[in-house]
Protein backbone atom coordinates (compact mmCIF):
# COMPACT_ATOMS: atom_id res chain seq x y z
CA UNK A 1 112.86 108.21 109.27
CA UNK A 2 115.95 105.79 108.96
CA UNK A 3 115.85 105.36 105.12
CA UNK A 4 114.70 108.31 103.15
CA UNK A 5 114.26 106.93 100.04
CA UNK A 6 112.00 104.37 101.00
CA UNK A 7 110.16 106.66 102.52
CA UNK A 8 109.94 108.43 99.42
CA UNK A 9 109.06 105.16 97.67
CA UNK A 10 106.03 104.19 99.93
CA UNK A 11 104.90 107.58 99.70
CA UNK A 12 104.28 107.39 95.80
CA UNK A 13 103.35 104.02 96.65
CA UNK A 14 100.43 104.54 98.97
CA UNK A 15 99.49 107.93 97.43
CA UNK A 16 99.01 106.35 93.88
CA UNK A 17 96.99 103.07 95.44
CA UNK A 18 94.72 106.15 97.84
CA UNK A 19 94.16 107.67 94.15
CA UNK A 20 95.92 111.13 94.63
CA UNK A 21 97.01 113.42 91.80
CA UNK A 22 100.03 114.57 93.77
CA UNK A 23 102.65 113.77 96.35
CA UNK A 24 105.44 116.39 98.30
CA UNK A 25 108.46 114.72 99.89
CA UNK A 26 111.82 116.54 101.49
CA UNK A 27 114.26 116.91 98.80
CA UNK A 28 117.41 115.72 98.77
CA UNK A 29 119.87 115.30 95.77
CA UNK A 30 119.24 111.53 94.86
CA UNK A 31 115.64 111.63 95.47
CA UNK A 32 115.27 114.32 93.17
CA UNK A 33 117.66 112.13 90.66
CA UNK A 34 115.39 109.23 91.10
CA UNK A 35 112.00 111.37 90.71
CA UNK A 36 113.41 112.54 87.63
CA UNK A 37 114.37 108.93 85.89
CA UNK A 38 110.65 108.54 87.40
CA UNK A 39 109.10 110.99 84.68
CA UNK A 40 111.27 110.91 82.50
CA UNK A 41 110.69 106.71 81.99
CA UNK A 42 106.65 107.85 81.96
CA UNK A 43 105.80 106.66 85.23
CA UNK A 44 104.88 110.03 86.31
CA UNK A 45 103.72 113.42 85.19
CA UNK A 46 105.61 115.73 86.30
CA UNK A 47 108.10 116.50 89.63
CA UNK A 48 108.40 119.83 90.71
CA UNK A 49 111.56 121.45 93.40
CA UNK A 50 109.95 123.66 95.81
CA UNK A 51 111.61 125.98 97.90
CA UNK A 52 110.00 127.24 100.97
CA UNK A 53 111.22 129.44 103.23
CA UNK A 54 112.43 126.56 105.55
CA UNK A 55 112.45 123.19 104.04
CA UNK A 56 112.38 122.15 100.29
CA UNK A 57 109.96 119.59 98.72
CA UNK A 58 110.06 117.68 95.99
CA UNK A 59 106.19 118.06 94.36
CA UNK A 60 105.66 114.52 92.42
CA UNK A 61 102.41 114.61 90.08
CA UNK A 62 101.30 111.06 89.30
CA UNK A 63 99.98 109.26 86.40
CA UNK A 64 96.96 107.52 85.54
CA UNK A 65 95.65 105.60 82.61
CA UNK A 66 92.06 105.80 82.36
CA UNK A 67 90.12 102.20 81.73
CA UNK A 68 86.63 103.15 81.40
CA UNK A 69 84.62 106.19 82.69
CA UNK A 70 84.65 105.26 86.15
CA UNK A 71 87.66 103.15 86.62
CA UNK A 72 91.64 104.52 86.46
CA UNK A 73 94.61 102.51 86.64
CA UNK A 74 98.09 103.97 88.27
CA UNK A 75 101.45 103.98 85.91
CA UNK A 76 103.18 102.72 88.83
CA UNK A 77 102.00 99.27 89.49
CA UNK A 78 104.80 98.27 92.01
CA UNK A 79 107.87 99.76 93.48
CA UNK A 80 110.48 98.02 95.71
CA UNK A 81 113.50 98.89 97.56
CA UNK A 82 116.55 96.93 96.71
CA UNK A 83 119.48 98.53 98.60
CA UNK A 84 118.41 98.45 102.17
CA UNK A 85 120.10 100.40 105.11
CA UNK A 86 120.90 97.45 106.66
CA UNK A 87 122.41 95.50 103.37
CA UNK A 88 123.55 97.81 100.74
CA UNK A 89 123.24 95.40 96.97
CA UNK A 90 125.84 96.72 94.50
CA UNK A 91 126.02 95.15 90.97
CA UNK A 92 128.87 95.12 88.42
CA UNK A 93 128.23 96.33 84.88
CA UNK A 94 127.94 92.57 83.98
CA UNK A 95 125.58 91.59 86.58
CA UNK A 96 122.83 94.21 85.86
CA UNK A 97 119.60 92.36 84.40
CA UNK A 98 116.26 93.05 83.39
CA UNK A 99 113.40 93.88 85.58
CA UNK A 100 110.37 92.49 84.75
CA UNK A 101 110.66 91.23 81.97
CA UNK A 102 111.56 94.79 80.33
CA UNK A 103 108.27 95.95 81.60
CA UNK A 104 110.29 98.00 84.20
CA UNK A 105 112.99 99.73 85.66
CA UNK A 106 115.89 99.68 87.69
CA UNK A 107 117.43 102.68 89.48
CA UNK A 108 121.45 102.78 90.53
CA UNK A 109 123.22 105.25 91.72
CA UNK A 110 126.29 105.37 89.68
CA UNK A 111 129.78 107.38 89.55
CA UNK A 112 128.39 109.74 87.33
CA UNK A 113 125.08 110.06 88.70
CA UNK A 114 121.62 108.62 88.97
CA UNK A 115 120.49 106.42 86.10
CA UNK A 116 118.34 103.34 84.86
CA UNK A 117 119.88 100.06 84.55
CA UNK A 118 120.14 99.66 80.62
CA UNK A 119 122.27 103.57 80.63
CA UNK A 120 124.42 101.96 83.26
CA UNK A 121 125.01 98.94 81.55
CA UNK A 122 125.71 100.67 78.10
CA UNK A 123 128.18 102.66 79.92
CA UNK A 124 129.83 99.91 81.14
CA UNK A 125 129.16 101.10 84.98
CA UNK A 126 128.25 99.65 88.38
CA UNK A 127 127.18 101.19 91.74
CA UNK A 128 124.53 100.52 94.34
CA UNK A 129 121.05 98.93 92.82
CA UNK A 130 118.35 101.84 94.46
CA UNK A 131 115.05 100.16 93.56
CA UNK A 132 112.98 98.59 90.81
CA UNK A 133 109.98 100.24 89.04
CA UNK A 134 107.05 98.60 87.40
């Protein structure tokens, strides 16, 4: 496990595609940040801290539109890792841009914290470009 939030990514990744309702990852700070811009932009249900008696986990429930009676769609139809281990991407206020065509996210982890790309760029803040969300 070299880069824990792509871990975290391509669990919600695979777990949405295998039609799951739910996914548990170790918590840490920033993925909990990220889980939470996660539900709160409506990509998923609902995320959940657990604390065990040893580890903590992060309890992701996923979303699902429904298409017809026997076919479902996920809410997530692509994530990707931006900042890699190996080359960190950090963005100035000015160079932040839309993802998708405004038909997704961006996550960056700021000075004051976790937040999309359009709160980052209001507040006139930069920092390391996380991942993208669609």
């Amino acid at each position: 496990m070299l880069d824990p939030i792509a871990e975290m990514l391509a669990r919600i990744n695979n777990a949405q595609m295998a039609g799951q309702k739910e996914v548990a990852v170790r918590a840490s700070k920033v993925k909990f940040a990220i889980a939470e811009i996660l539900e709160k932009e409506g990509f998923v249900k609902s995320v959940v801290m657990e604390k065990n008696e040893k580890i903590c986990l992060i309890k992701i429930i996923l979303k699902y539109y429904v298409i017809s009676k026997t076919k479902i769609t996920p809410a997530i139809k692509g994530i990707r890792r931006i900042s890699k281990e190996g080359q960190r991407r950090y963005l100035k206020s000015r160079e932040i841009r839309q993802t998708k065509n405004n038909f997704g996210i961006g996550i960056i982890s700021t000075s004051r914290g976790v937040m999309t790309n359009w709160e980052a760029q209001k507040k006139g803040l930069g920092g390391e470009y996380l991942c993208e969300v669609w």
